[in-house]
N, C-alpha and C. Protein backbone atom coordinates (compact mmCIF):
# COMPACT_ATOMS: atom_id res chain seq x y z
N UNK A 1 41.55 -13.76 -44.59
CA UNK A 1 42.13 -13.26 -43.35
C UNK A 1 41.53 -14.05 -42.20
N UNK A 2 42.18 -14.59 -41.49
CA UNK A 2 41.85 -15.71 -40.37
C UNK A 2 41.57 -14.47 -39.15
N UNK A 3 41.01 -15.27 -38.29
CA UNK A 3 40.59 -14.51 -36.89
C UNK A 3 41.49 -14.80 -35.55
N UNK A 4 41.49 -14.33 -34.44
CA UNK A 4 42.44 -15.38 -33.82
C UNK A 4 41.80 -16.53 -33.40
N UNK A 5 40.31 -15.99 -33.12
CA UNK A 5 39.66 -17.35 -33.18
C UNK A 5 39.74 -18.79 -34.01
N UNK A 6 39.60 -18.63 -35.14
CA UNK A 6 40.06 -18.84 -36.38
C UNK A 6 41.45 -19.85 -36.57
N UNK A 7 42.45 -19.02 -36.03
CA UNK A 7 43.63 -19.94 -36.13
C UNK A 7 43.57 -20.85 -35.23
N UNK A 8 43.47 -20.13 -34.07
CA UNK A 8 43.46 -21.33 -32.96
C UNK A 8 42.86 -22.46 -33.25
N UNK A 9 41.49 -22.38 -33.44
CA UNK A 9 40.53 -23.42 -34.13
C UNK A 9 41.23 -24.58 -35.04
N UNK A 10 42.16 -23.63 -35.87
CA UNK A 10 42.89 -24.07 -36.94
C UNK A 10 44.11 -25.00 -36.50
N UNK A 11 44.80 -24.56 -35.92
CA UNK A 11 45.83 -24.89 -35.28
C UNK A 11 45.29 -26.26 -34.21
N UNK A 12 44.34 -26.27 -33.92
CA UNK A 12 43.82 -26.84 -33.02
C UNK A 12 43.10 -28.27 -33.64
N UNK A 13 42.79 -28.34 -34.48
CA UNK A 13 42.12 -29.23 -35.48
C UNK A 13 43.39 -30.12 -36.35
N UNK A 14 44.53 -29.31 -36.71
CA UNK A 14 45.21 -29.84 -37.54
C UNK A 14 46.63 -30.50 -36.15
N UNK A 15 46.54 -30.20 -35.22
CA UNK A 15 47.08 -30.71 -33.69
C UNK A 15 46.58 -31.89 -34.09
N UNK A 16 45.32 -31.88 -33.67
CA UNK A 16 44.52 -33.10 -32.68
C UNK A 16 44.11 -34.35 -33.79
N UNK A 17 44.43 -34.29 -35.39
CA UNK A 17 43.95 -34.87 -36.34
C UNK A 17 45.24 -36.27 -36.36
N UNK A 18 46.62 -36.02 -36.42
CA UNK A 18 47.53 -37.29 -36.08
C UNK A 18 47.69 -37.84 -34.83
N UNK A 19 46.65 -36.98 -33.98
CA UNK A 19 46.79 -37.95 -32.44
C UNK A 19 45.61 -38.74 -32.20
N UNK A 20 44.03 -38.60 -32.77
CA UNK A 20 42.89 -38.93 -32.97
C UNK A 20 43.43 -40.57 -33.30
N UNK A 21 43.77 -40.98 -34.04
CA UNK A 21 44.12 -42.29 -34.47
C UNK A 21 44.72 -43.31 -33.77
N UNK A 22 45.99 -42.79 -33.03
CA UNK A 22 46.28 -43.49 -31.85
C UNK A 22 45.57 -43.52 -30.49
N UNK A 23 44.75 -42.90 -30.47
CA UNK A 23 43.98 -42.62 -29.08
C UNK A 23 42.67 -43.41 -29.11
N UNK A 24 42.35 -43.34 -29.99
CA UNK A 24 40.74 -44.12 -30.79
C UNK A 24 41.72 -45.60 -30.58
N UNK A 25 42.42 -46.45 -31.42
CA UNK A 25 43.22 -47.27 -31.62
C UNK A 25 43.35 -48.10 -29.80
N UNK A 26 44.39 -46.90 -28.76
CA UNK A 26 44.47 -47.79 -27.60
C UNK A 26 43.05 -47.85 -26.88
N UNK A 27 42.46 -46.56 -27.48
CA UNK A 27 40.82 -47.07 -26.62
C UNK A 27 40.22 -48.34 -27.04
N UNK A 28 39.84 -48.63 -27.93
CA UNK A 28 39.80 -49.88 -28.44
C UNK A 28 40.72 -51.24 -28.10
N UNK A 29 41.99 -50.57 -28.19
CA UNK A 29 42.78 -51.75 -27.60
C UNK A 29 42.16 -52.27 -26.40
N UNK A 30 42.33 -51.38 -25.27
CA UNK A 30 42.18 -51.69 -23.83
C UNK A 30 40.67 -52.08 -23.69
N UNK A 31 39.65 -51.44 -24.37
CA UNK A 31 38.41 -52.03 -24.05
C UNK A 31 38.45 -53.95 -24.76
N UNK A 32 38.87 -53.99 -25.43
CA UNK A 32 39.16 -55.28 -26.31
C UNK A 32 39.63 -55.88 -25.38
N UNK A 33 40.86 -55.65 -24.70
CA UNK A 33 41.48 -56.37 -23.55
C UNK A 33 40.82 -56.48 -22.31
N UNK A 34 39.73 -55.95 -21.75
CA UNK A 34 39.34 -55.86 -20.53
C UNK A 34 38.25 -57.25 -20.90
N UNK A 35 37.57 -56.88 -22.23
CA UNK A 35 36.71 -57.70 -22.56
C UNK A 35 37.58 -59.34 -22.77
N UNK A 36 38.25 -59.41 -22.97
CA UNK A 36 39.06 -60.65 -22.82
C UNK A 36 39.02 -61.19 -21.70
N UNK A 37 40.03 -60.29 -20.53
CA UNK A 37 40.01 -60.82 -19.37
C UNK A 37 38.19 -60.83 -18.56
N UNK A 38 37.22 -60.27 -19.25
CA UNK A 38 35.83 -60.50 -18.66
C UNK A 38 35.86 -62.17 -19.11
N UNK A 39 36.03 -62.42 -20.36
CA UNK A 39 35.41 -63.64 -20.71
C UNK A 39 36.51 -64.68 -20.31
N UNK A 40 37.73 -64.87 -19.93
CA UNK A 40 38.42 -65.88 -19.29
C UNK A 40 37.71 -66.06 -17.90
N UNK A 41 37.41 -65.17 -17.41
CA UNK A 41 36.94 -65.24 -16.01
C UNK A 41 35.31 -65.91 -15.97
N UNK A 42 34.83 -65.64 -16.87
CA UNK A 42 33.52 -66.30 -16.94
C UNK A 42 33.84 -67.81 -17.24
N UNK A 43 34.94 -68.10 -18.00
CA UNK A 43 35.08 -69.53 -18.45
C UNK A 43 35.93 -70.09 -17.36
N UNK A 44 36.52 -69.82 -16.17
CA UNK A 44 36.93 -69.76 -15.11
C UNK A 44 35.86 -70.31 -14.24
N UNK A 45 35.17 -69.23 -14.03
CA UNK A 45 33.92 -69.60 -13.24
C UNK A 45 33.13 -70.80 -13.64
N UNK A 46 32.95 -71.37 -15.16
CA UNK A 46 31.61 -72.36 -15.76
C UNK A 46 32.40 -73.47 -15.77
N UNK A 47 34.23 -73.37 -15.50
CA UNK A 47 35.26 -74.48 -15.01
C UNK A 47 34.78 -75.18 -13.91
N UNK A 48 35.07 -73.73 -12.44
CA UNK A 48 34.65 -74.22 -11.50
C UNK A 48 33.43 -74.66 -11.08
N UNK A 49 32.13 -74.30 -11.86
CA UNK A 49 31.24 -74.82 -11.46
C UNK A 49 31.17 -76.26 -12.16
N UNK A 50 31.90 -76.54 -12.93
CA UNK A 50 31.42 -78.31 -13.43
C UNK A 50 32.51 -79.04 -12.16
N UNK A 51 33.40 -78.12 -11.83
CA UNK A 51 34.31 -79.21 -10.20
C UNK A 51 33.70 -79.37 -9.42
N UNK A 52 32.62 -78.34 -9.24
CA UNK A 52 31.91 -78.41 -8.09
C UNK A 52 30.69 -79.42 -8.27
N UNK A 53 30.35 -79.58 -9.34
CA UNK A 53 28.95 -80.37 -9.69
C UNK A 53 29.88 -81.65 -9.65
N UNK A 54 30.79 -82.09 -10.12
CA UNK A 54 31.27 -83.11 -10.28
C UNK A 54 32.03 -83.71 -8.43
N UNK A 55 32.36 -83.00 -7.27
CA UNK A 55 32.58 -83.23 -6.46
C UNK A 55 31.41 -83.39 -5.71
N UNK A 56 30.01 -82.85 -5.72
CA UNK A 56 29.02 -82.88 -5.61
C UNK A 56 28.14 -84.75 -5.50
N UNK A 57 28.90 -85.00 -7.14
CA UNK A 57 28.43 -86.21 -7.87
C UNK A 57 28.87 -87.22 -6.83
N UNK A 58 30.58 -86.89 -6.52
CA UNK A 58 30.97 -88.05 -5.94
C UNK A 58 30.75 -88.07 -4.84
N UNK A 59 30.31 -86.98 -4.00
CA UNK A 59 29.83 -87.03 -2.44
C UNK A 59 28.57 -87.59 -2.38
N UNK A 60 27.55 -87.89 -3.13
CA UNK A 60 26.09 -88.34 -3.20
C UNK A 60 26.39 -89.58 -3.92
N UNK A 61 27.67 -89.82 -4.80
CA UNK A 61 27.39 -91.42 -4.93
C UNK A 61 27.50 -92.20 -3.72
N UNK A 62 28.78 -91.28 -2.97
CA UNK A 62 29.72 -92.14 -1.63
C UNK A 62 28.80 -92.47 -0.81
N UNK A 63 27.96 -91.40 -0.64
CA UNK A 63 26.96 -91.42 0.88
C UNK A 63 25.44 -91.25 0.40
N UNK A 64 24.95 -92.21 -0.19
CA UNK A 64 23.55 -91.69 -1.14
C UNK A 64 22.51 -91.46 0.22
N UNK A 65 22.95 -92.13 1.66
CA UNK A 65 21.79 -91.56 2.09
C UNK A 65 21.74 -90.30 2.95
N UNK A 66 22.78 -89.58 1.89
CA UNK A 66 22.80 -88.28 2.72
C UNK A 66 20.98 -87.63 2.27
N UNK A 67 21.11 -87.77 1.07
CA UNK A 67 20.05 -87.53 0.31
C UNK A 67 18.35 -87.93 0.75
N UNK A 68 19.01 -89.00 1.65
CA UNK A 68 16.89 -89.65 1.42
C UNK A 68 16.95 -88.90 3.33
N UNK A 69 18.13 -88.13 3.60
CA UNK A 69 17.73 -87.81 5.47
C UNK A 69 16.56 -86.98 5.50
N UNK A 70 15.71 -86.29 6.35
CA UNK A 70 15.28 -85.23 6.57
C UNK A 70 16.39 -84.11 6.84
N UNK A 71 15.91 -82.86 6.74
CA UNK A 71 17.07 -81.61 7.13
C UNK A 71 16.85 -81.54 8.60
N UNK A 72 16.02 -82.32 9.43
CA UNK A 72 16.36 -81.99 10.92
C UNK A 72 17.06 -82.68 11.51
N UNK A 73 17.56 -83.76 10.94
CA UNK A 73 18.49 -84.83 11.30
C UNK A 73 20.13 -83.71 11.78
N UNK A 74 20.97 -84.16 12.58
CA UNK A 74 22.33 -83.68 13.03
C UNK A 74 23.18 -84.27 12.05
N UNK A 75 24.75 -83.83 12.26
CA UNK A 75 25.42 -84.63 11.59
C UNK A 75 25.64 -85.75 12.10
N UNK A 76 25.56 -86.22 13.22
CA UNK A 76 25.85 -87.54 13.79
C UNK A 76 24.51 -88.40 13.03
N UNK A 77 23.93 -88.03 12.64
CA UNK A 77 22.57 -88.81 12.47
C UNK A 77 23.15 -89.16 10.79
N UNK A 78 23.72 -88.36 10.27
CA UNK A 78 23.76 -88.76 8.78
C UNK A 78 24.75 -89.88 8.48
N UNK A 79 25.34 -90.99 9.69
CA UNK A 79 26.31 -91.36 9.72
C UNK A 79 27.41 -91.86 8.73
N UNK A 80 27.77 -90.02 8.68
CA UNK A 80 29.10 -89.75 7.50
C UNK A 80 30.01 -89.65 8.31
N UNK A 81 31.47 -89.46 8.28
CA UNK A 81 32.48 -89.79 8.97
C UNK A 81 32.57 -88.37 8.70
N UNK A 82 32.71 -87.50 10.04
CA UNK A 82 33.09 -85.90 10.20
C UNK A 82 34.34 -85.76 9.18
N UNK A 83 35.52 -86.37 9.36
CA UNK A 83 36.80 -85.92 8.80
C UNK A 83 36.34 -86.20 7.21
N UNK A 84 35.40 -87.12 6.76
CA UNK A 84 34.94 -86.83 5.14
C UNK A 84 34.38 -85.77 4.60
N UNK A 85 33.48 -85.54 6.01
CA UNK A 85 32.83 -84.09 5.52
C UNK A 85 33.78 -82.48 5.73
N UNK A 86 34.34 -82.98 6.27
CA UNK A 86 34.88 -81.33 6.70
C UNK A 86 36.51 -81.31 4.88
N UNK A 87 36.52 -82.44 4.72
CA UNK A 87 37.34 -82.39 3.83
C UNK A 87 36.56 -82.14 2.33
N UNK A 88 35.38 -82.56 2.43
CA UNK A 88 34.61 -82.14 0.92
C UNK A 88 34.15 -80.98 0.96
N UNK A 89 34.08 -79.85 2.11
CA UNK A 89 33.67 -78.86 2.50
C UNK A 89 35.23 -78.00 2.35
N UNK A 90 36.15 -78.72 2.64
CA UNK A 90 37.30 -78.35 1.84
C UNK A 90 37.72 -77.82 0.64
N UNK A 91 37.29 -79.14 0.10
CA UNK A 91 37.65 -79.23 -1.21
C UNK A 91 36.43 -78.05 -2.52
N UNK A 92 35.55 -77.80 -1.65
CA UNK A 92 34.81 -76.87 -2.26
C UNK A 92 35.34 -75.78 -2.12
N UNK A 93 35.39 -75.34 -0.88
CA UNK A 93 36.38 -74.05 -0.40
C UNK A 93 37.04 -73.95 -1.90
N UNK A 94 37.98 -74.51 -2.11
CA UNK A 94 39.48 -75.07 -2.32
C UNK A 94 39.03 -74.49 -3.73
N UNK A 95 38.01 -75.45 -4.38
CA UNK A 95 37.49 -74.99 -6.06
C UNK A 95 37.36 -73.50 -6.04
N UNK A 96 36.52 -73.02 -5.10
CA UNK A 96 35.82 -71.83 -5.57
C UNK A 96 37.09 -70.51 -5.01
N UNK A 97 37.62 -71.13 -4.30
CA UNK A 97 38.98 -69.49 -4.04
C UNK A 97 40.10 -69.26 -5.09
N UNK A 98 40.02 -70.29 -5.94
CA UNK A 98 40.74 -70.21 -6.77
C UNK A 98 40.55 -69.21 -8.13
N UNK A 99 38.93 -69.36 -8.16
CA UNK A 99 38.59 -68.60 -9.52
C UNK A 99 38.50 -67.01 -8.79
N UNK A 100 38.07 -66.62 -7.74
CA UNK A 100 38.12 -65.59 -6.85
C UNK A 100 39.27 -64.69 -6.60
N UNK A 101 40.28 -65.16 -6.49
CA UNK A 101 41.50 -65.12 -6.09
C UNK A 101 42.07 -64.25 -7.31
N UNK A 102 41.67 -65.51 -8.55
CA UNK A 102 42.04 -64.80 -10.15
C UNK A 102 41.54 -63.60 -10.67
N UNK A 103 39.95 -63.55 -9.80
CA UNK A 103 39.17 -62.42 -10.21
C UNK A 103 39.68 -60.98 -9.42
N UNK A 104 39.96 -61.00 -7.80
CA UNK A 104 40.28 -60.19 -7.30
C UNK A 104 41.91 -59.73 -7.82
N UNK A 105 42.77 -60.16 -8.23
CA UNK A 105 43.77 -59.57 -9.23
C UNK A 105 43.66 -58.82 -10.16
N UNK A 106 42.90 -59.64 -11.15
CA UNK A 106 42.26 -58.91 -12.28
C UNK A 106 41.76 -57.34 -11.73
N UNK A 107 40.69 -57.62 -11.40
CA UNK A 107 40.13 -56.19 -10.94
C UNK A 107 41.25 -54.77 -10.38
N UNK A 108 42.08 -55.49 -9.49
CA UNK A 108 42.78 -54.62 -8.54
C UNK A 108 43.73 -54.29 -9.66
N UNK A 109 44.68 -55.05 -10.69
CA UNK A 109 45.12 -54.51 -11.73
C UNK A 109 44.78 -53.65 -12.66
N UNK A 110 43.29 -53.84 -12.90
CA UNK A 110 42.72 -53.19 -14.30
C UNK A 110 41.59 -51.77 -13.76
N UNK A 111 41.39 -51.61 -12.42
CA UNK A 111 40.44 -50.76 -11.93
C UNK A 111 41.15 -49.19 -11.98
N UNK A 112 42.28 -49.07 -12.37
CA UNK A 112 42.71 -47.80 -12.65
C UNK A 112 42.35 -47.20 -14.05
N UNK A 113 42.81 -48.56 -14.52
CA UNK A 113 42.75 -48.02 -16.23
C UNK A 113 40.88 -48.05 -16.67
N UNK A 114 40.84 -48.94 -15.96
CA UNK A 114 38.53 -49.22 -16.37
C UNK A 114 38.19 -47.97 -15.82
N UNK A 115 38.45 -47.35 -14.58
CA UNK A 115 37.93 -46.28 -14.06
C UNK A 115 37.94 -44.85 -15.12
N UNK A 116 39.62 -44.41 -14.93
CA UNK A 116 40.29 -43.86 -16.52
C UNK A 116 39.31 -43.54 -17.28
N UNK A 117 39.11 -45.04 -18.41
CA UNK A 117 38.41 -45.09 -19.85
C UNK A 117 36.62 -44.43 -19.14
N UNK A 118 36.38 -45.29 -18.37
CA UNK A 118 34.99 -44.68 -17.62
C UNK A 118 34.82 -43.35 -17.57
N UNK A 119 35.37 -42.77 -16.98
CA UNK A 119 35.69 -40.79 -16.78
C UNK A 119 35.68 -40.37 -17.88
N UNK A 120 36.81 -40.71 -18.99
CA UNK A 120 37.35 -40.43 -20.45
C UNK A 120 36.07 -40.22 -21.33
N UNK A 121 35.57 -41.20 -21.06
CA UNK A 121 33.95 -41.48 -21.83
C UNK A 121 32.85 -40.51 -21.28
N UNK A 122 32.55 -40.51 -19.93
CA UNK A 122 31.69 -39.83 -19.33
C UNK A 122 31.87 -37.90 -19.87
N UNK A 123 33.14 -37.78 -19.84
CA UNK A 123 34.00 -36.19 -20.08
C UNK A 123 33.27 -35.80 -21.60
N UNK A 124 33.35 -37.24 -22.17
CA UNK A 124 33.08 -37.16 -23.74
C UNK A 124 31.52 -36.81 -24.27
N UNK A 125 30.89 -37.69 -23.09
CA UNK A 125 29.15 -36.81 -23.11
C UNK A 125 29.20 -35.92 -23.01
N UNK A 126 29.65 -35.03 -21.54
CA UNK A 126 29.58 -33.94 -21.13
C UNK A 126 30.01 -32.85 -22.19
N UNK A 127 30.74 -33.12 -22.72
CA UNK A 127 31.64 -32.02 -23.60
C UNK A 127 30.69 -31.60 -25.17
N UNK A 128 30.18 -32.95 -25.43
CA UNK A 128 29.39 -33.12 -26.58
C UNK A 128 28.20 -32.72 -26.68
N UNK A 129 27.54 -33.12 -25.57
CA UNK A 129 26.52 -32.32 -25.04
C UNK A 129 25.76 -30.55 -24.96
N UNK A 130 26.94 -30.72 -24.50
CA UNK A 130 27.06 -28.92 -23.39
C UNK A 130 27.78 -28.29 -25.14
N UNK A 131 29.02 -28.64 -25.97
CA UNK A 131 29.07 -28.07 -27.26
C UNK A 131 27.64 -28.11 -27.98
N UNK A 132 26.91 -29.10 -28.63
CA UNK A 132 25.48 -29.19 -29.31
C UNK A 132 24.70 -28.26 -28.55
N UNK A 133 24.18 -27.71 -27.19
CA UNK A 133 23.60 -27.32 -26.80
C UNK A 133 23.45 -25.81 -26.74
N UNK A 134 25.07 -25.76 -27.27
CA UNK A 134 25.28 -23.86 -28.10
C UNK A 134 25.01 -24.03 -29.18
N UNK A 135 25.20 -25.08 -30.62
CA UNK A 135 24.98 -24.98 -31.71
C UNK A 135 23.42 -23.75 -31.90
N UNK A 136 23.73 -23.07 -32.41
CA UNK A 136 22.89 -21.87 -32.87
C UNK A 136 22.45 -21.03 -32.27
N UNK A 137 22.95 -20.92 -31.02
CA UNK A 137 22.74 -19.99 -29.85
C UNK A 137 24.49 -19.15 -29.54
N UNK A 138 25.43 -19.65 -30.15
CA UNK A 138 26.39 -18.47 -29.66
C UNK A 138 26.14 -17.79 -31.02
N UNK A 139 27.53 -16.66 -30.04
CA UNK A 139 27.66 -15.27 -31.68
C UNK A 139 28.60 -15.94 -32.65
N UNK A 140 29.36 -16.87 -32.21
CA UNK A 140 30.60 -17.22 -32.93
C UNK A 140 29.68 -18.32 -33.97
N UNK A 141 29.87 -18.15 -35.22
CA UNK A 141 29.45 -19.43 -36.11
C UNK A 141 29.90 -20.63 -35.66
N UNK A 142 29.05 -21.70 -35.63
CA UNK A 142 29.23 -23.26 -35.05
C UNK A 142 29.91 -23.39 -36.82
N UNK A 143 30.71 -23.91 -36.30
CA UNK A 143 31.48 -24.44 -38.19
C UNK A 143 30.60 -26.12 -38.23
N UNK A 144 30.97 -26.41 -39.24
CA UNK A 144 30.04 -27.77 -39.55
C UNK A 144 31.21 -28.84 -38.95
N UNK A 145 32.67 -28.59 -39.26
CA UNK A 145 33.44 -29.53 -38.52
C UNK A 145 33.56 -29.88 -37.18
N UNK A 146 32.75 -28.56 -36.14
CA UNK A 146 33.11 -28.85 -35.69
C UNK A 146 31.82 -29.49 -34.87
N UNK A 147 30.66 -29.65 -35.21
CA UNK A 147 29.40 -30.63 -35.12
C UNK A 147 29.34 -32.26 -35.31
N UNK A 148 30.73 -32.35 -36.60
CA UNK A 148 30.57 -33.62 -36.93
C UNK A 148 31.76 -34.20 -35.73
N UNK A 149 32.68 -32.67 -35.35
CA UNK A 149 33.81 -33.46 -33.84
C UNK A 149 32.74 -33.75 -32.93
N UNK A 150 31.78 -32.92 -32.46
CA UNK A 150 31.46 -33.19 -31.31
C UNK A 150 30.37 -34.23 -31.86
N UNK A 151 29.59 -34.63 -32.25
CA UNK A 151 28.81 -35.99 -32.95
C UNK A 151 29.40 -37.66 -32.32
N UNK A 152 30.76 -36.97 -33.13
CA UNK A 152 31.42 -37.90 -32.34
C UNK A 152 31.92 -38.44 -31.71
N UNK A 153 32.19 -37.56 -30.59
CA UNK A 153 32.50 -37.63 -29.40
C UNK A 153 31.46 -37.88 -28.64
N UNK A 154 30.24 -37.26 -29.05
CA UNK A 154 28.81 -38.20 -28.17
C UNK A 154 28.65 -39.34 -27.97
N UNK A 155 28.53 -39.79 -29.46
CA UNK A 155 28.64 -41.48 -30.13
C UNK A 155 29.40 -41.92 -29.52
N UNK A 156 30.74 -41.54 -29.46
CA UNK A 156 31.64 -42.67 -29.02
C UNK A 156 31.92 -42.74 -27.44
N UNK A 157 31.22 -41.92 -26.94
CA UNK A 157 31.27 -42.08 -25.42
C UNK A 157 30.45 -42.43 -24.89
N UNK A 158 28.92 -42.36 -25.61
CA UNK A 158 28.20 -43.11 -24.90
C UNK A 158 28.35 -44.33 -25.64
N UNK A 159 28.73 -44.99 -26.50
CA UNK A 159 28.99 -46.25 -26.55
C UNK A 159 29.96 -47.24 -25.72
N UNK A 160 31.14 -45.99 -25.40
CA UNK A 160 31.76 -46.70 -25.00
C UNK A 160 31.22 -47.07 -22.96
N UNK A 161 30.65 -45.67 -22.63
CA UNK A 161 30.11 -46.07 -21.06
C UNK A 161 29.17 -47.60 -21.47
N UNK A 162 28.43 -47.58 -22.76
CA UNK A 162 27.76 -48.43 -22.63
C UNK A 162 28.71 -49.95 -22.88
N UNK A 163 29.32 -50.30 -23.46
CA UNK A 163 30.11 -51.27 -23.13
C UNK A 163 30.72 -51.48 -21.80
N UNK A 164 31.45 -50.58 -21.05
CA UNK A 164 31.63 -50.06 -20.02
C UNK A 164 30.94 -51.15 -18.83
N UNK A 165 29.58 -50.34 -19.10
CA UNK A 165 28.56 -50.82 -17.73
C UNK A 165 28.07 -52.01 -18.34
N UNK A 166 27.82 -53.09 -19.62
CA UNK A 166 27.86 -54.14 -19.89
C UNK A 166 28.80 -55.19 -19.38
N UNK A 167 30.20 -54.99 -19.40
CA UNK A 167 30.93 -55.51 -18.99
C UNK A 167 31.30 -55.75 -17.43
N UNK A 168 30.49 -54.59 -16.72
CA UNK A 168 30.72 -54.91 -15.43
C UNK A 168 31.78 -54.78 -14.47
N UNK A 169 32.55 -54.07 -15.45
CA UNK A 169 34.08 -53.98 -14.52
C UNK A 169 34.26 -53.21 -13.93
């Protein structure tokens, strides 16, 4: 003879058991994908920094005695031609707004759904937590299933904040 407690429980377990799979599944998806777009952007960035070392190269071959001046010298003193410099000062601009540009998209696209999974996860401590923290203190028997649900819902939320705040997003 079931309780109403009981069914619900019941009812409630045998609900949530064909949706567990797809939900686990896009969590994974989307963390997989965020982590993608983390690491294009890093290889983005280690792009632009070899343009920049390499525009670098050719401004110190062109003008080597930019290099042997003192730093109290003016620019008239370094006698570089202003319109060279304001154009390699350009062209740096130019490298580095580009990977920036890519990054501030990214973010502004994906900061709903990163935020989302963030909360989703955080909910998942809280819940796991605050359940374990009745285990053997209510009147109602803690069933064993439902120790190994909340187990894992600990696990997997603080793993996932911890990927989370690794990634930086």
């Amino acid at each position: 003879v079931y309780s109403f407690d009981s069914f619900w429980s019941l009812s409630g377990g045998v609900t949530m058991w064909p949706v567990i799979l797809p939900i686990v599944s896009s969590m994974f998806a989307s963390y997989s994908l965020l982590w993608f777009f983390c690491c294009l952007h890093f290889f983005d960035v280690g792009s632009s920094e070899q343009s920049i070392v390499d525009s670098l190269g050719r401004a110190c071959s062109d003008n080597s005695e930019v290099l042997t001046l003192p730093s109290i010298h003016s620019l008239d003193d370094l006698r570089l031609n202003k319109a060279d410099f304001e154009h390699f000062l350009i062209e740096l601009q130019g490298i580095a707004e580009g990977p920036q540009k890519r990054l501030n998209y990214s973010c502004k696209v994906w900061s709903g759904m990163a935020l989302h999974l963030l909360i989703f996860s955080w909910m998942e401590i809280i819940v796991g937590t605050g359940n374990l923290r009745t285990f053997g203190t209510s009147e109602t028997a803690y069933e064993i299933h439902w120790l190994f649900q909340d187990w894992f819902h600990l696990l997997g939320g603080a793993t996932l904040v911890l990927i989370m705040l690794s990634m930086g997003a």
